[in-house]
C-alpha atoms as a PDB file:
ATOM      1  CA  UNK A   1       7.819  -2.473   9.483  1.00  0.00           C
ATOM      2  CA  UNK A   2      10.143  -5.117   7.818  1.00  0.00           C
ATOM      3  CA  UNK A   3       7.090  -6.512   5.747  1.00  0.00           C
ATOM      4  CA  UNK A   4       6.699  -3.088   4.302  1.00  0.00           C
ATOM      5  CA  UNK A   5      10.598  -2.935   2.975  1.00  0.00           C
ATOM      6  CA  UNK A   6      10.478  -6.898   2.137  1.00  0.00           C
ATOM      7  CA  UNK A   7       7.222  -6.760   0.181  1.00  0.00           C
ATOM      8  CA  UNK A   8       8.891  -3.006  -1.706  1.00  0.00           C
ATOM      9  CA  UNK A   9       9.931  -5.717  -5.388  1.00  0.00           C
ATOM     10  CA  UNK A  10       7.089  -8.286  -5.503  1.00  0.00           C
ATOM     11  CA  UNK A  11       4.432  -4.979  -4.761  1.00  0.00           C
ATOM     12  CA  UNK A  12       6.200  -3.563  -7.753  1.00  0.00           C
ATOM     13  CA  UNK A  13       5.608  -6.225 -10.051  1.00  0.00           C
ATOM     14  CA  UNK A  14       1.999  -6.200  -9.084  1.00  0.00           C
ATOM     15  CA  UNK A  15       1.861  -2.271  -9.561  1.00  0.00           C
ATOM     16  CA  UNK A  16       3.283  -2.609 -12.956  1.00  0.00           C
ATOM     17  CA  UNK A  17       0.989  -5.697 -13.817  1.00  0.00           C
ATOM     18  CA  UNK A  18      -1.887  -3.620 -13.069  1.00  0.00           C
ATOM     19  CA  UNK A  19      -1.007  -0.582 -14.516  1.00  0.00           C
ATOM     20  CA  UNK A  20      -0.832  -2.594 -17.672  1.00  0.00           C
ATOM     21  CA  UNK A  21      -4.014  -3.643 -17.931  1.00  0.00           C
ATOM     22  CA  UNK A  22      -6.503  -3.206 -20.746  1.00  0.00           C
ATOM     23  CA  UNK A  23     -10.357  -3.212 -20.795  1.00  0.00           C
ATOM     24  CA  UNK A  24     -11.943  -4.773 -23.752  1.00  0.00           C
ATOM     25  CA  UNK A  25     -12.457  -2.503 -27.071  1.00  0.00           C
ATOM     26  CA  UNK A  26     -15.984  -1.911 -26.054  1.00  0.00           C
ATOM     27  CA  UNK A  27     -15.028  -0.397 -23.150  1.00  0.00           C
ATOM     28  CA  UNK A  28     -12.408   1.533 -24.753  1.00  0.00           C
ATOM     29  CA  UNK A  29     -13.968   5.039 -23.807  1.00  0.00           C
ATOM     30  CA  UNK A  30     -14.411   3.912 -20.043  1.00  0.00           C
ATOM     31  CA  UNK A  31     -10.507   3.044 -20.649  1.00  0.00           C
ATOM     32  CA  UNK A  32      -9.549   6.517 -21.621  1.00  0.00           C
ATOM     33  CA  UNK A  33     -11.526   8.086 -18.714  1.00  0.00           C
ATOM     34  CA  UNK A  34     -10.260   5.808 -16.100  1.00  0.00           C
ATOM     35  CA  UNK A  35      -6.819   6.550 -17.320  1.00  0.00           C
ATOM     36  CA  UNK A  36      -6.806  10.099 -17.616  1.00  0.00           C
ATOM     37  CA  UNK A  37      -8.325   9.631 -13.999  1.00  0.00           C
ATOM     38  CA  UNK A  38      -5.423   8.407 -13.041  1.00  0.00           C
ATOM     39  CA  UNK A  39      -2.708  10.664 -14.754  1.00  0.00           C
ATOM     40  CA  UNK A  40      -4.521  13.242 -13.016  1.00  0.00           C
ATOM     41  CA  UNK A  41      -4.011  11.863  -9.564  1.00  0.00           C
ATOM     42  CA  UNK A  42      -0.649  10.872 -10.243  1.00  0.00           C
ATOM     43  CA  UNK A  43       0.319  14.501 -11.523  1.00  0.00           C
ATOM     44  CA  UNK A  44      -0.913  15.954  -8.052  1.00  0.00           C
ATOM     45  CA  UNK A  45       0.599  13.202  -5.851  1.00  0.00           C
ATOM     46  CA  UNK A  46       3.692  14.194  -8.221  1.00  0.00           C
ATOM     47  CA  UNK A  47       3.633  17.702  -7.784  1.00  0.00           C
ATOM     48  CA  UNK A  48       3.415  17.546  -4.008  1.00  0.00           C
ATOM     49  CA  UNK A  49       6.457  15.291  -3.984  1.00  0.00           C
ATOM     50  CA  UNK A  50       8.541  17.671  -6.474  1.00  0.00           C
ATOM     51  CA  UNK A  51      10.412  19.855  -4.132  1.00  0.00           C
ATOM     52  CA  UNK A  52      14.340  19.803  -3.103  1.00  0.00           C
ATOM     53  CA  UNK A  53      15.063  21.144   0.169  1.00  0.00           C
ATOM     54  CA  UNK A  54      15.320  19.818   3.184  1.00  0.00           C
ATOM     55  CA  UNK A  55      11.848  21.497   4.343  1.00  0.00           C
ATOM     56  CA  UNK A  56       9.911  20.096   1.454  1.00  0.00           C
ATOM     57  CA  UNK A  57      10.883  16.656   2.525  1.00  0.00           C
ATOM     58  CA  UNK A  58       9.793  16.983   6.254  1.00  0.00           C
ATOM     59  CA  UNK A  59       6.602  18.815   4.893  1.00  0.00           C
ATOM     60  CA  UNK A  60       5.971  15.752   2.713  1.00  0.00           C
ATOM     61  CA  UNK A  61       6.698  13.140   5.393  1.00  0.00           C
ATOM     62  CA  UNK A  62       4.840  14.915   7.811  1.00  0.00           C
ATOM     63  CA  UNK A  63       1.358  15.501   4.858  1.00  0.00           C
ATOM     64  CA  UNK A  64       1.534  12.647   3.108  1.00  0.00           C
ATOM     65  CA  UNK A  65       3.215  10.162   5.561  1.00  0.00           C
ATOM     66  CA  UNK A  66       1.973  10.796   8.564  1.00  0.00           C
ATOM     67  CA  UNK A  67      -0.838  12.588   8.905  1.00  0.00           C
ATOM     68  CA  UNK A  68      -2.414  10.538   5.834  1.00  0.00           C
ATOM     69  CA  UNK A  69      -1.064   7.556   7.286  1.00  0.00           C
ATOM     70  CA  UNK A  70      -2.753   8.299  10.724  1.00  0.00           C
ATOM     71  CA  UNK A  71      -6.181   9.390   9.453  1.00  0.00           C
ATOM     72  CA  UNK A  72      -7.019   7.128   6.619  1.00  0.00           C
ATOM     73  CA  UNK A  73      -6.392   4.231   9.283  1.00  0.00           C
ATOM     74  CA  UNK A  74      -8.742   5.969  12.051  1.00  0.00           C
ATOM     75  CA  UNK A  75     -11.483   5.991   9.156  1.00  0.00           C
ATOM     76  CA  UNK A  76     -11.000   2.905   7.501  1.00  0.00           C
ATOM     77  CA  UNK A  77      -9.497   0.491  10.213  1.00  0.00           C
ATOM     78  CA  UNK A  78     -10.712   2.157  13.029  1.00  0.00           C
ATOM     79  CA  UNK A  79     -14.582   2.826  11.927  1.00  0.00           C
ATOM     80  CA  UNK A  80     -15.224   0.939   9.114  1.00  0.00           C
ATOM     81  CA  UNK A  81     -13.776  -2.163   9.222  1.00  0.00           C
ATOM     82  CA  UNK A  82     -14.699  -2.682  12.691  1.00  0.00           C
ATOM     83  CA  UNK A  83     -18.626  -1.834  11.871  1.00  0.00           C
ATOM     84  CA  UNK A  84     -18.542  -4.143   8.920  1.00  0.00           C
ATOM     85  CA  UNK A  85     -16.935  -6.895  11.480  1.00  0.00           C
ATOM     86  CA  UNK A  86     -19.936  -6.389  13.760  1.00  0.00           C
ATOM     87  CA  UNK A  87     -22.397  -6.512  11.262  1.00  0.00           C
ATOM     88  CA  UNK A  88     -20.909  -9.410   9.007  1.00  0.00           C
ATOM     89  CA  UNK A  89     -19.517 -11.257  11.820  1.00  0.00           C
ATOM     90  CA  UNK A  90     -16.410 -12.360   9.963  1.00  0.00           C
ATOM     91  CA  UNK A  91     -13.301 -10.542  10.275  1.00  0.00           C
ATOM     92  CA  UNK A  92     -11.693 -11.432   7.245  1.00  0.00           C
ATOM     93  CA  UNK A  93     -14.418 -10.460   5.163  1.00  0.00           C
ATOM     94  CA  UNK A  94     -14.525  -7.645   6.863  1.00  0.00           C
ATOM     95  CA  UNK A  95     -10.755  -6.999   6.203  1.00  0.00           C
ATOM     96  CA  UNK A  96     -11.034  -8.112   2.515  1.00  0.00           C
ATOM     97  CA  UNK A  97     -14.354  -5.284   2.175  1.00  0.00           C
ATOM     98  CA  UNK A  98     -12.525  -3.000   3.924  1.00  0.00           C
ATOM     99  CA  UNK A  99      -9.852  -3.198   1.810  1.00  0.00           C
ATOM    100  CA  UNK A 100     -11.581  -3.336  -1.542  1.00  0.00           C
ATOM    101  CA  UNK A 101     -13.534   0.122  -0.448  1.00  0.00           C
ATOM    102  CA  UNK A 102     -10.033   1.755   0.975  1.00  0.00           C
ATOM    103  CA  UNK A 103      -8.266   1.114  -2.676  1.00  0.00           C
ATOM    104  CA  UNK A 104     -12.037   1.687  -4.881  1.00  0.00           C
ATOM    105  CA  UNK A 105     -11.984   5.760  -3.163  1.00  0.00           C
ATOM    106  CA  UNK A 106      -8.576   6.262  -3.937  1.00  0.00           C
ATOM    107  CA  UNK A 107     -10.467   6.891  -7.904  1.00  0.00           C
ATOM    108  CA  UNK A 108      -7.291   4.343  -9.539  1.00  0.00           C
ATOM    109  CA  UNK A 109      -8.396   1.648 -11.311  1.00  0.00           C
ATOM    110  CA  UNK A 110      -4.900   1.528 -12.852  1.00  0.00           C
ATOM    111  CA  UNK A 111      -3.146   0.929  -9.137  1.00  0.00           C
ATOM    112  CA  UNK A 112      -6.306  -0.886  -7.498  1.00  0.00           C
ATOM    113  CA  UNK A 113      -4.868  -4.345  -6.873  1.00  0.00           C
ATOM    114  CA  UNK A 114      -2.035  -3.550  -4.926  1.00  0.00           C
ATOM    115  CA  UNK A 115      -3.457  -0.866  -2.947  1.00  0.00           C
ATOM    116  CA  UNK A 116      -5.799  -3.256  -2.253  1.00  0.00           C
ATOM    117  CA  UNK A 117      -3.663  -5.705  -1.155  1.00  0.00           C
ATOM    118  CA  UNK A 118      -2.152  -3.047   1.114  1.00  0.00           C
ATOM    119  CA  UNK A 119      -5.559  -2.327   2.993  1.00  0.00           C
ATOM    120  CA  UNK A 120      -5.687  -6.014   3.611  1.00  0.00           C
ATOM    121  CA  UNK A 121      -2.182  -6.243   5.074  1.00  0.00           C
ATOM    122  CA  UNK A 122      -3.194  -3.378   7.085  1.00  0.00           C
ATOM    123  CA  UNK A 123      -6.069  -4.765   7.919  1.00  0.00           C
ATOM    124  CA  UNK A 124      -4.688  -7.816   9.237  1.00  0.00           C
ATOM    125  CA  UNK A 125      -2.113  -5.774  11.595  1.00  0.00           C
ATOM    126  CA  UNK A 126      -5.308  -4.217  13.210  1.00  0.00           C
ATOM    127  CA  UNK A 127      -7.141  -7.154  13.809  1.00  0.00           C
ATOM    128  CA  UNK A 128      -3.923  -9.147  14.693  1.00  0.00           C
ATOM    129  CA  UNK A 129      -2.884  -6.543  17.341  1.00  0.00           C
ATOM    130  CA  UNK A 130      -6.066  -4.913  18.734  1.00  0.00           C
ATOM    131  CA  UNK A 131      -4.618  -1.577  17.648  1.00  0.00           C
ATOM    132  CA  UNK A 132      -4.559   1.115  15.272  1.00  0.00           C
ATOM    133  CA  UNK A 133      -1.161   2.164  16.322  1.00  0.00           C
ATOM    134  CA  UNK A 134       0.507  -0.838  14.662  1.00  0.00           C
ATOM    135  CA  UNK A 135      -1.162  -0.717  11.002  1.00  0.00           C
ATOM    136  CA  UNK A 136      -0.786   3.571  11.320  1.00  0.00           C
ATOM    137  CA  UNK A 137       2.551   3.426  11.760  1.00  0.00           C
ATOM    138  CA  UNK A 138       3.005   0.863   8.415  1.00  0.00           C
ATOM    139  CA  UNK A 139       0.841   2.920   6.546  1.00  0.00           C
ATOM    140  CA  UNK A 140       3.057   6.001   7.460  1.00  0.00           C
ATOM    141  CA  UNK A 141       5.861   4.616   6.787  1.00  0.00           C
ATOM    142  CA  UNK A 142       4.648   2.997   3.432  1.00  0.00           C
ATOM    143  CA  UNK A 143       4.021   6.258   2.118  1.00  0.00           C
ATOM    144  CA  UNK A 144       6.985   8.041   3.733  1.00  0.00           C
ATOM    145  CA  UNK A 145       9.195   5.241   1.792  1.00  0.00           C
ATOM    146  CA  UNK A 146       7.864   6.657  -1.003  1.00  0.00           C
ATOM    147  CA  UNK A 147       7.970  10.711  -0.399  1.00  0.00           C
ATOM    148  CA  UNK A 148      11.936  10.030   0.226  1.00  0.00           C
ATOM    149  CA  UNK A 149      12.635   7.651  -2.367  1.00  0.00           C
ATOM    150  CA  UNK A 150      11.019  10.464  -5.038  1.00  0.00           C
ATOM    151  CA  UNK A 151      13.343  13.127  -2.942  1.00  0.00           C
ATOM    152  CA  UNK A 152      16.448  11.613  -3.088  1.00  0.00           C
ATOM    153  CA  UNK A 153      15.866  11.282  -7.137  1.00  0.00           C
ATOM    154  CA  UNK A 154      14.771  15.183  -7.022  1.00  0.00           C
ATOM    155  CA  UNK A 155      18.165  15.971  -5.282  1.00  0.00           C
ATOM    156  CA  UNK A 156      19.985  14.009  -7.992  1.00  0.00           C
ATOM    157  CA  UNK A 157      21.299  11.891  -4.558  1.00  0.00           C
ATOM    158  CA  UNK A 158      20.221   8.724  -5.767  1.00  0.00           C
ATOM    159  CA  UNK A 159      19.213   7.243  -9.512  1.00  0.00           C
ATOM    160  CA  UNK A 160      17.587   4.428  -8.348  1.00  0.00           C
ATOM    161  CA  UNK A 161      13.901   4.642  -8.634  1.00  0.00           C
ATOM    162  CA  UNK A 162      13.003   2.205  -5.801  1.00  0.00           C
ATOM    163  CA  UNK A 163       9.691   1.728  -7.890  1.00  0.00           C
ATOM    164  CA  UNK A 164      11.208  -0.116 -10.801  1.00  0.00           C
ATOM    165  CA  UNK A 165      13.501  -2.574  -8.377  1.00  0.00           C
ATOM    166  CA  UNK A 166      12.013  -5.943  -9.140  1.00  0.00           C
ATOM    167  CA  UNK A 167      10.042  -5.138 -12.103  1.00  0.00           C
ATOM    168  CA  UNK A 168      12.051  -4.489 -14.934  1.00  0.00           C
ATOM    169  CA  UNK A 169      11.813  -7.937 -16.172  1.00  0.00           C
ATOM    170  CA  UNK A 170      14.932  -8.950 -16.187  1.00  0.00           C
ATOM    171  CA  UNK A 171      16.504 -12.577 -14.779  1.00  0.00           C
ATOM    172  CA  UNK A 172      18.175 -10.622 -11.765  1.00  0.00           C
ATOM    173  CA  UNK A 173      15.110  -8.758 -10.849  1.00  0.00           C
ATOM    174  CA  UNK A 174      12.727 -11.464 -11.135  1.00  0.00           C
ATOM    175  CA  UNK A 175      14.846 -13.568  -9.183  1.00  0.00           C
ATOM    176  CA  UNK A 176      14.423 -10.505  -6.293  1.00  0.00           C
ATOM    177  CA  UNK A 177      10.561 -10.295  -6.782  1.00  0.00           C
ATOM    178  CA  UNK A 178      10.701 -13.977  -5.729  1.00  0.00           C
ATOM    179  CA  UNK A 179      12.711 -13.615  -3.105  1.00  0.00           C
ATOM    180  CA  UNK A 180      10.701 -10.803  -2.380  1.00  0.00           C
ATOM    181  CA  UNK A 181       7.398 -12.541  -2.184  1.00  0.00           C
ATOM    182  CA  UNK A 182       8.888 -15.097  -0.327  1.00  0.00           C
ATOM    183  CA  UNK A 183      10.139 -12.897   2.562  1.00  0.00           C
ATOM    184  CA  UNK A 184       7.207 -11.512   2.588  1.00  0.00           C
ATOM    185  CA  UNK A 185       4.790 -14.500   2.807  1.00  0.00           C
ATOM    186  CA  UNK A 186       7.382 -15.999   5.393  1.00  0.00           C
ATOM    187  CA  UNK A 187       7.048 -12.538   7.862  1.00  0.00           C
ATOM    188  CA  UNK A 188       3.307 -12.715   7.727  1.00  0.00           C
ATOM    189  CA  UNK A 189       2.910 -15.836   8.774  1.00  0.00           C
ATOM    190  CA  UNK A 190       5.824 -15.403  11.392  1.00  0.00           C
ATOM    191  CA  UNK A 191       3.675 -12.328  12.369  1.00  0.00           C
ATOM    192  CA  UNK A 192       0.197 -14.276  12.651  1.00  0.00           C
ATOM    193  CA  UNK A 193       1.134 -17.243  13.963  1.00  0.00           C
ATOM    194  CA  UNK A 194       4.384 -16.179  16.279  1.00  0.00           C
ATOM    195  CA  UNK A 195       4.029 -12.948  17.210  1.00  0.00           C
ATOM    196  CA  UNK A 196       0.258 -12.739  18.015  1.00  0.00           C
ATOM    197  CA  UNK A 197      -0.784 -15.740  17.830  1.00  0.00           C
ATOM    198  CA  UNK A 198      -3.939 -17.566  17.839  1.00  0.00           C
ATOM    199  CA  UNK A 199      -5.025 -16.634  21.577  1.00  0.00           C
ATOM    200  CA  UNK A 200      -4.437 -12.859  21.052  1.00  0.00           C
ATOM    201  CA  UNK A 201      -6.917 -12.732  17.944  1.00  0.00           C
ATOM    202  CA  UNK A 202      -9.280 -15.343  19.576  1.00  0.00           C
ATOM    203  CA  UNK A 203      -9.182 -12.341  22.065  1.00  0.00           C
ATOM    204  CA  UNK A 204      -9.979  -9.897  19.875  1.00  0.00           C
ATOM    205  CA  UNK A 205     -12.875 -12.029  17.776  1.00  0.00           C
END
């Protein structure tokens, strides 16, 4: 769970990195496409997350957090990536395909890196652990960070757009996406190597 919060300004940077992106002139009419793609999504994600009351926020936590968080990992972490780690033989490519297919259906070229980079991290907590409970509960909470975050600005209760911390550019903020990526590095590898441990996922191989 504290990766999740600790990765929040060093994801952002990568969000707005990709988001930035630009395909070559030739490709400029794929460009447009994949972009309006993506408004598209992100008007419908934005639209479920636009209510104020109390009720739309458990509604959202329960939709979009949980019960997203739950099934999406059953599918992907649960069925796929353990076929393609019985087929291929290698967990981490497994993980790594897993992950690349979990961001490639979400239809966002514009946000593909870091919600691949998620799938991988989630991934990772599966194989680690032996259990979907683990990476379903970080997913959930992933998105519910987000479903309350966008609330609190709907209620006017916070003007803080926990999307932007990190990634405005400034010396402050990059100095936080470092410290970001640093926490976060450090807790994976406290969380691989100290937590589980190289016995537990010997286990599970």
């Amino acid at each position: 769970m504290a990766v999740v919060v600790l990765a929040i300004p060093a994801m952002n940077v990568i969000v707005q990195w990709n988001a930035s992106l630009t395909l070559p002139e030739s490709m400029s009419r794929i460009e447009q496409v994949l972009r309006a793609s993506e408004q598209a999504a992100n008007g419908m994600v934005m639209m479920l997350m636009s209510g104020t009351s109390v009720i739309d926020l458990i509604l959202s936590i329960l939709i979009m957090g949980c019960l997203t968080g739950i099934a999406e990992e059953l599918f992907f972490r649960g069925m796929l990536q353990k076929l393609l780690h019985v087929q291929l033989r290698n967990a981490h490519i497994a993980i790594w395909a897993t992950a690349v297919i979990f961001s490639a259906v979400h239809l966002q070229f514009f946000g593909f890196v870091p919600r691949m980079l998620i799938g991988a991290f989630l991934g990772y907590l599966a194989w680690w652990s032996g259990s979907l409970w683990l990476p379903a509960m970080a997913h959930a909470l992933n998105n519910s960070l987000v479903v309350i975050n966008q609330w609190l600005v709907n209620t006017g209760q916070s003007s803080v757009d926990a999307n932007s911390v990190g990634a405005d550019g400034s010396a402050a903020d990059i100095a936080i996406a470092a410290v970001s990526l640093a926490a976060t590095i450090g807790a994976l590898w406290y969380l691989s190597s100290r937590v589980f441990g190289k016995s537990r996922k010997a286990t599970i191989d």
